[in-house]
Protein backbone atom coordinates (compact mmCIF):
# COMPACT_ATOMS: atom_id res chain seq x y z
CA UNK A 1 97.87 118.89 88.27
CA UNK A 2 96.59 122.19 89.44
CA UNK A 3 93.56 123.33 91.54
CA UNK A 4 92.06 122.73 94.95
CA UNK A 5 92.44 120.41 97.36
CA UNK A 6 90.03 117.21 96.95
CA UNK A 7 89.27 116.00 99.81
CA UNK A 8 87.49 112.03 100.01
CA UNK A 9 84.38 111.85 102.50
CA UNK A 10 83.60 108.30 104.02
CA UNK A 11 84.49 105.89 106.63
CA UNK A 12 87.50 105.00 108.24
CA UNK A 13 88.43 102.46 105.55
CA UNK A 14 89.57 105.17 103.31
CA UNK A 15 93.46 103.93 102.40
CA UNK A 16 96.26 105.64 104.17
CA UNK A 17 97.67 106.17 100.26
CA UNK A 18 95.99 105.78 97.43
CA UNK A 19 97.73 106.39 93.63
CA UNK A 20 94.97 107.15 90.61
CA UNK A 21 95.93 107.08 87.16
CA UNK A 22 99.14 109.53 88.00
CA UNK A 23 101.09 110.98 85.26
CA UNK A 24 104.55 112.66 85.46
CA UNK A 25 106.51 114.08 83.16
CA UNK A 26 110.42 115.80 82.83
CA UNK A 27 110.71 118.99 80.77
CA UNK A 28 114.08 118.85 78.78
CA UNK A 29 115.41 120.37 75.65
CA UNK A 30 113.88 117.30 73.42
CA UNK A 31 110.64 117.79 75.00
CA UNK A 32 108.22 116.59 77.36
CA UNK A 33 109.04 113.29 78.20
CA UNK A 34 106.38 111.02 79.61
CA UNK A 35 108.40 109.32 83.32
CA UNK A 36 105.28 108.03 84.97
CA UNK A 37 102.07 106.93 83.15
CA UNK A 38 99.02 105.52 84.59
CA UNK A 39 100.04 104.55 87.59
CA UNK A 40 97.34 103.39 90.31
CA UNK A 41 97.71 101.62 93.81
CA UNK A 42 97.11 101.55 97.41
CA UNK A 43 98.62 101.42 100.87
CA UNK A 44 96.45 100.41 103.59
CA UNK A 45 96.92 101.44 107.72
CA UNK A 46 99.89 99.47 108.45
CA UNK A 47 100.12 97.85 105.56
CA UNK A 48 103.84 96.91 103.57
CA UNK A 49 103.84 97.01 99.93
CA UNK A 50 106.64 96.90 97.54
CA UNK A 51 107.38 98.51 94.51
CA UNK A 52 109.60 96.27 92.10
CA UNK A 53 111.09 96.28 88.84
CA UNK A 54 114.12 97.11 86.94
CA UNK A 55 116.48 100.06 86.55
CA UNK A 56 114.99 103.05 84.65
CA UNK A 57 111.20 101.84 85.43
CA UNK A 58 110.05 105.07 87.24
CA UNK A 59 110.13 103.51 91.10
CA UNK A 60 112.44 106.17 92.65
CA UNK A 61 110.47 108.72 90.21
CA UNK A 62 107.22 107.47 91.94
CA UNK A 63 108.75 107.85 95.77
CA UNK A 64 109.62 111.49 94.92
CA UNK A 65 106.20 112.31 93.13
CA UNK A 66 104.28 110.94 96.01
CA UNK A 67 105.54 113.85 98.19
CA UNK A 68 105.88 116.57 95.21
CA UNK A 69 109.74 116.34 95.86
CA UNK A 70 110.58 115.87 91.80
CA UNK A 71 113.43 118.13 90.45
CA UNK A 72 112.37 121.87 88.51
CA UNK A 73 111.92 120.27 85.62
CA UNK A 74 109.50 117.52 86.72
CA UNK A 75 105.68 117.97 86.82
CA UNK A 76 102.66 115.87 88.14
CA UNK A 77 100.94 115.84 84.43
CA UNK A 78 97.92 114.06 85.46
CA UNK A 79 96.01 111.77 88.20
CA UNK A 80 96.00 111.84 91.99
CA UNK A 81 97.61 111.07 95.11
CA UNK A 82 95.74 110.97 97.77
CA UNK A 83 96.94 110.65 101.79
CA UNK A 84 94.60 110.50 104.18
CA UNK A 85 91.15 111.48 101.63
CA UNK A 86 93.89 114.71 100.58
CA UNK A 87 94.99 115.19 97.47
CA UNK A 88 98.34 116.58 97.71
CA UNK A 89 98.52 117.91 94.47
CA UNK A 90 95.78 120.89 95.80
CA UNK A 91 97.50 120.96 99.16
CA UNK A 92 99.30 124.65 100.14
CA UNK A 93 103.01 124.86 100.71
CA UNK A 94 102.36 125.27 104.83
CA UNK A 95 100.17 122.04 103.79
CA UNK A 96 102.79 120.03 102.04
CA UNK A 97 105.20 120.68 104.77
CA UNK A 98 103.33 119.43 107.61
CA UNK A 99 102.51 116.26 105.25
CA UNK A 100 106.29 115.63 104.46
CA UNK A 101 107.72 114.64 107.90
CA UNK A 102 104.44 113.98 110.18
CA UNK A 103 102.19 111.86 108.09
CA UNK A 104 104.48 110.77 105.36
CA UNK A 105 108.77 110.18 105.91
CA UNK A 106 110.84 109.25 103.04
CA UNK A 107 114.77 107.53 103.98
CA UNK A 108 116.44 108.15 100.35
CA UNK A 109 118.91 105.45 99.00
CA UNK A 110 121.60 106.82 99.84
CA UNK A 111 122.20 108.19 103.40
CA UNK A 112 125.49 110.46 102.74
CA UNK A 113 123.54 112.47 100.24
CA UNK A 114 120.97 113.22 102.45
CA UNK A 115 122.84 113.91 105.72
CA UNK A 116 125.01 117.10 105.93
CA UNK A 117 128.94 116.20 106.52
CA UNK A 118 129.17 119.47 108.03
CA UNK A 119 126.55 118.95 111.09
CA UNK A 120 126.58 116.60 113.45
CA UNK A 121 123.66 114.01 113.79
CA UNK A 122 122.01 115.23 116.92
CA UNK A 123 122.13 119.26 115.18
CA UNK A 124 120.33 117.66 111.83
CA UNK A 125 117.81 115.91 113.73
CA UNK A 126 117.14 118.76 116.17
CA UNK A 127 116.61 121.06 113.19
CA UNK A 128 113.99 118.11 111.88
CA UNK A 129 111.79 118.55 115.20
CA UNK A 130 112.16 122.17 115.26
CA UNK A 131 111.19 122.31 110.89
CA UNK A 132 107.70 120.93 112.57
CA UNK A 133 106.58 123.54 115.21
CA UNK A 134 108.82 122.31 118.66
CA UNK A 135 110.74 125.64 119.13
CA UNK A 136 108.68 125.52 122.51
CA UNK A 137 110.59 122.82 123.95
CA UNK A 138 114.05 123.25 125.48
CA UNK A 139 117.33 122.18 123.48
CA UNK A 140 117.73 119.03 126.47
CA UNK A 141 114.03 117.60 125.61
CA UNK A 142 114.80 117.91 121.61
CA UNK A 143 118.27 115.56 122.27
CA UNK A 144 116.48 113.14 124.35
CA UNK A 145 114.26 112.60 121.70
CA UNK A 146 117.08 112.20 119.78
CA UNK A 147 118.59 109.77 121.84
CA UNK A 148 115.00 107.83 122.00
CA UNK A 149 114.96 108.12 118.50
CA UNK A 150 118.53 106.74 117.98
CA UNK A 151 117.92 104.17 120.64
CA UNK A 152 114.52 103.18 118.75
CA UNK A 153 116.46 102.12 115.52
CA UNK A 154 119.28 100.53 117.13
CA UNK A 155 122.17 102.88 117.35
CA UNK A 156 124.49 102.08 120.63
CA UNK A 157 125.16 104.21 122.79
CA UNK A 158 122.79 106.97 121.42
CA UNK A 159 123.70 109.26 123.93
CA UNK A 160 127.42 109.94 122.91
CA UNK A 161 126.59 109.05 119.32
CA UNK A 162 124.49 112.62 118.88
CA UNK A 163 127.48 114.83 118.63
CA UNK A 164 129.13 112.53 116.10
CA UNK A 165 129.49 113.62 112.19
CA UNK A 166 127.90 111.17 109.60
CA UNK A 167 131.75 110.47 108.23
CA UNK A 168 131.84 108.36 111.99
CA UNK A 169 129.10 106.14 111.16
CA UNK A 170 129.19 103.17 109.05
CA UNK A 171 127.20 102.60 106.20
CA UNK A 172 124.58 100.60 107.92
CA UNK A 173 124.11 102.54 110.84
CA UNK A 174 124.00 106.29 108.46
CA UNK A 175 120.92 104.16 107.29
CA UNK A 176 119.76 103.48 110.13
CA UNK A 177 120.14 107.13 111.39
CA UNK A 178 118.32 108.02 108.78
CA UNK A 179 115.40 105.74 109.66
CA UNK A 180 115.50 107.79 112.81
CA UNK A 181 114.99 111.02 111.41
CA UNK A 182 112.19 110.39 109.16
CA UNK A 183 110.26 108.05 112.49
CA UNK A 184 110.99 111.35 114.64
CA UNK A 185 107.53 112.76 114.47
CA UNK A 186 105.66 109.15 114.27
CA UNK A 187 104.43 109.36 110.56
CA UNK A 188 101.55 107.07 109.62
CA UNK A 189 103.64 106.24 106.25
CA UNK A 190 107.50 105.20 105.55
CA UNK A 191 108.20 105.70 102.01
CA UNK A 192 111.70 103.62 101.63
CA UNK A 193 113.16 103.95 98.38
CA UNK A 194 116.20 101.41 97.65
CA UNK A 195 117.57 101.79 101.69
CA UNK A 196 119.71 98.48 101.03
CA UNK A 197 121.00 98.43 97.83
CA UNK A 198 124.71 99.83 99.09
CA UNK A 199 124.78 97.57 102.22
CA UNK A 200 126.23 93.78 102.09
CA UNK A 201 123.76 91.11 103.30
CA UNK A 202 123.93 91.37 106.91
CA UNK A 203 123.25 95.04 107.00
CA UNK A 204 120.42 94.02 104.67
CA UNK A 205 119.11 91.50 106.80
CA UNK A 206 119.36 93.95 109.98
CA UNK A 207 117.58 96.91 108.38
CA UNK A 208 114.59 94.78 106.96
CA UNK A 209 114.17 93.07 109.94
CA UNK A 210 114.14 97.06 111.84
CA UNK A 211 111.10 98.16 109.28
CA UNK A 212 109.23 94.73 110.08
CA UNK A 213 110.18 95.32 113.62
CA UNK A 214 108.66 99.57 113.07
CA UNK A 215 105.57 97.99 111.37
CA UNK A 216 105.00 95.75 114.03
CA UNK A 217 105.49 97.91 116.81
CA UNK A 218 103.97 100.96 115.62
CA UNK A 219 101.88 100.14 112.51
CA UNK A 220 103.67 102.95 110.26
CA UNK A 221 102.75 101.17 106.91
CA UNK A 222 105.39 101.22 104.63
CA UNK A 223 106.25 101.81 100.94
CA UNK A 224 109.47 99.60 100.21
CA UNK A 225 111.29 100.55 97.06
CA UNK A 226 113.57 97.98 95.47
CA UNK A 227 114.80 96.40 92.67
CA UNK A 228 115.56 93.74 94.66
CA UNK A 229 112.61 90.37 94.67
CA UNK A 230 114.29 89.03 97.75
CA UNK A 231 114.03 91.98 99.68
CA UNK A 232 110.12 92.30 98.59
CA UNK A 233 109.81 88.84 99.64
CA UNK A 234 111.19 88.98 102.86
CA UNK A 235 108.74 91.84 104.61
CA UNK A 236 105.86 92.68 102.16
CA UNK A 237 102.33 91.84 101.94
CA UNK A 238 101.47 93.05 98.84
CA UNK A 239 103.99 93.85 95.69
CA UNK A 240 103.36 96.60 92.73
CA UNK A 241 105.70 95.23 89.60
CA UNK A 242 106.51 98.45 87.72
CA UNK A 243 107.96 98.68 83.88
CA UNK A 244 108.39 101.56 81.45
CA UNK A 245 106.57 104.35 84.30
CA UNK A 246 103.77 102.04 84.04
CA UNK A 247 102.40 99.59 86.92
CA UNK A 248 101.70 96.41 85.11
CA UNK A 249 100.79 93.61 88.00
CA UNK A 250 99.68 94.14 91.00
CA UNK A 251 98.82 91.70 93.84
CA UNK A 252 99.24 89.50 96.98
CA UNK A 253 103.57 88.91 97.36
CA UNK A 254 102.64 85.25 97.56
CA UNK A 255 100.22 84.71 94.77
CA UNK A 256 102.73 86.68 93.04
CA UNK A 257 105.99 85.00 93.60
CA UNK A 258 104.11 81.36 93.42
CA UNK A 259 102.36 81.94 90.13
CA UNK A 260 102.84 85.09 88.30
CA UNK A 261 100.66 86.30 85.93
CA UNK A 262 102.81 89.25 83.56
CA UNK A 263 105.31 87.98 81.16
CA UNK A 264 107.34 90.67 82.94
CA UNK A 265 107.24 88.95 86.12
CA UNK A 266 107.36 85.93 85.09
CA UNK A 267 110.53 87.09 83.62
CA UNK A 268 112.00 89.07 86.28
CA UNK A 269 111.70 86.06 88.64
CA UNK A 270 112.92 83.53 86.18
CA UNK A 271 116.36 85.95 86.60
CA UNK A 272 116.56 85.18 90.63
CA UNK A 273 119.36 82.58 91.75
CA UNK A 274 117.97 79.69 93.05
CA UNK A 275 119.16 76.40 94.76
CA UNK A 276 116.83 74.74 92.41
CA UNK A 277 118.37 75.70 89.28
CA UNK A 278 121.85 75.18 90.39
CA UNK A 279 124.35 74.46 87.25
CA UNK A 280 121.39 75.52 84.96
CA UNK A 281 121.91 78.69 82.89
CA UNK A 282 119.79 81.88 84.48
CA UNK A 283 117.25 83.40 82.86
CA UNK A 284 117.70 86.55 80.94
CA UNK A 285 115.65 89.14 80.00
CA UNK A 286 116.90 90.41 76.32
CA UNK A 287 117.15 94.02 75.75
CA UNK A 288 116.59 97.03 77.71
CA UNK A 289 114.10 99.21 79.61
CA UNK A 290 113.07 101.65 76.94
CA UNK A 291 114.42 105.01 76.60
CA UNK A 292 111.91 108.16 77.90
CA UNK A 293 112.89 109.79 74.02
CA UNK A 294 112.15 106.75 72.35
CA UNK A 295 109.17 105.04 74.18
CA UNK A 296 107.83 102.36 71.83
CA UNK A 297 104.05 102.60 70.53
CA UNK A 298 101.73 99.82 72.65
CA UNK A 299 102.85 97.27 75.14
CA UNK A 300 106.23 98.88 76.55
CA UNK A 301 107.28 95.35 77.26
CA UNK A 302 106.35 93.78 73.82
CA UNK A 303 109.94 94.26 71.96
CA UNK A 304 111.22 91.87 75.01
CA UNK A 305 108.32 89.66 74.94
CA UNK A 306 108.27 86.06 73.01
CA UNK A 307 104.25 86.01 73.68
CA UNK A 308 103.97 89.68 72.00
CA UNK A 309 101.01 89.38 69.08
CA UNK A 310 99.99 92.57 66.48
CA UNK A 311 98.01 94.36 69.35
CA UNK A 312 100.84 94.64 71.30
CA UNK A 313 102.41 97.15 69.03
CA UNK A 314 99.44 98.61 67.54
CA UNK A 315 97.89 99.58 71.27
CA UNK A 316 98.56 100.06 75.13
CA UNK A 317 96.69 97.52 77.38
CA UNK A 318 94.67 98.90 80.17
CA UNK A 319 95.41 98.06 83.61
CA UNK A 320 92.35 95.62 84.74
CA UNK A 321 91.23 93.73 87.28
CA UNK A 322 92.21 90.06 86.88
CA UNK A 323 90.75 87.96 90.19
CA UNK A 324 92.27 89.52 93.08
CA UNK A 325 94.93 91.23 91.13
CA UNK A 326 95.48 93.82 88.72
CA UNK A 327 97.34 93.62 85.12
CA UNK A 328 98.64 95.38 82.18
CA UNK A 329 98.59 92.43 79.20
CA UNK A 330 96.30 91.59 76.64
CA UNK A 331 96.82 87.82 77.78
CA UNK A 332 93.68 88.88 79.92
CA UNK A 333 91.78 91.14 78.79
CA UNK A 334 88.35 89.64 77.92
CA UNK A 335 87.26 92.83 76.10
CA UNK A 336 89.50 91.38 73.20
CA UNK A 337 88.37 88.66 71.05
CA UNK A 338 90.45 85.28 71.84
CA UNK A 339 91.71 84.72 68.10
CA UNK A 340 93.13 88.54 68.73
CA UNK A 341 94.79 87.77 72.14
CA UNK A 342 98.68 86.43 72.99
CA UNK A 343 98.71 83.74 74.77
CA UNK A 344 100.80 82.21 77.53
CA UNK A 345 101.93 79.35 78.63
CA UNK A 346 101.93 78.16 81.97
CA UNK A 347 105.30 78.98 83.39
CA UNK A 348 106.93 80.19 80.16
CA UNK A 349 109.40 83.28 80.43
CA UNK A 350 110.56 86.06 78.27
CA UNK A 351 113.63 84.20 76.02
């Protein structure tokens, strides 16, 4: 992905993010192998949407693309992103850096790789204001807004707290530090890319109800990572269901969780706990998520699928509007001939 900036003319209702066809791929010694692969959504102004799906299905690889963060030996192959009408595979390194930080934050998963042990918080986050053009401003206005910041995400005693190390935080409030830093310049986008996963449920429960509370508050729309359906649930509007590097439903959370559509889904919400099924035996999905070296021809999904027919294997499906969502499965495409098509039964699973 190479060339100049496109830029989008029109209205104002141009989304905050949105994703076209994008392609990724990792360089290694047994080749080019294919992490992200026509992969399209949107994020509206102060909108939350989640990105679900298993281990190994490309999400955190998606978070990192979005910003052009991927390791040396990762390359946007193909596709757009676009924030804000700009593509930000065309933008200029002076470009990208005044993207990453003021219009778009990411929080990583996990806070004590991100922070350095060797700095205390307020020094980290005072180098964060002063990475974005505040040398101007004296070193007492940078550690009030430090202490605002701190203060903002619910860190007591903010004050004192800005000469601590990250060692003398807990987990949940490293995570929430690190919500600070990436809200420090107001961005109009919060990537958050599996920000629970290492906390018990309480500190779960606190942080989501924080980026409801940062949504509400400020509209900063929100990209939620997780592999995690409960999580989705709790603060998302809308919910991208990812497999294989490849979004395959997309749609209201609702809608979604009440009747989903993708064998996949279907599947992957079959495996949640409920009160319902108590003393039943849960779900499973059988198999794995398929290797990058060994990606299997058609439907990714189709060696774990019990609806899977001859096109499955023979040919990818698209990604197509179905109503007022979007999915990858032959189930419904209408450009295939019924006798040709798998077919599902309401409320069937994966075995």
């Amino acid at each position: 992905m190479t060339g100049p900036p496109v830029s989008i003319e029109g209205p104002v209702t141009v989304p905050l993010l949105r994703v076209e066809d994008l392609e990724v791929v990792y360089y290694t010694e047994a080749g080019a192998l294919p992490a992200l692969s026509d992969v399209s959504f949107e994020v509206g102004r102060g909108e939350i949407v989640g990105v679900v799906g298993e281990s190994g299905c490309g999400k955190s690889t998606l978070g990192a693309a979005l910003l052009r963060l991927l390791p040396p030996n990762g390359a946007l192959a193909g596709g757009h992103v676009f924030v804000e009408g700009r593509d930000v595979a065309g933008l200029s390194r002076g470009e990208l850096r005044s993207l990453r930080g003021r219009t778009v934050s990411m929080v990583f998963q996990d806070p004590l790789t991100s922070l350095n042990p060797t700095f205390t918080i307020g020094q980290q986050m005072i180098a964060a204001q002063r990475a974005h053009a505040r040398d101007h401003e004296s070193k007492s206005e940078l550690r009030r807004r430090v202490a605002e910041a701190l203060t903002r995400v619910g860190i007591p005693d903010a004050a004192q707290r800005i000469d601590s190390h990250p060692h003398e935080f807990s987990g949940g409030m490293r995570q929430r530090v690190m919500i600070a830093i990436a809200l420090l310049h107001e961005p109009s986008l919060l990537i958050a890319d599996e920000i629970t996963s290492a906390l018990d449920v309480t500190l779960e429960a606190q942080i989501l109800k924080l980026l409801a509370e940062i949504n509400q508050t400020h509209g900063t729309a929100i990209l939620l990572i997780s592999h995690n359906l409960g999580v989705i649930a709790e603060v998302c509007k809308r919910v991208v269901v990812m497999y294989a590097g490849r979004t395959v439903e997309e749609g209201d959370v609702m809608s979604i969780f009440d009747d989903p559509l993708h064998p996949y889904t279907r599947a992957l919400l079959a495996a949640v706990p409920s009160r319902e099924q108590r003393g039943v035996v849960l779900a499973a999905i059988p198999g794995r998520v398929p290797s990058l070296l060994a990606l299997p021809v058609g439907c990714k999904f189709a060696d774990r699928c019990n609806h899977a027919r001859d096109v499955c294997r023979e040919r990818e499906p698209a990604f197509l509007a179905h109503g007022e969502r979007r999915i990858r499965c032959f189930i419904y495409d209408d450009g295939l001939a019924r006798a040709d098509r798998p077919v599902a039964t309401p409320g069937t699973v994966a075995p």
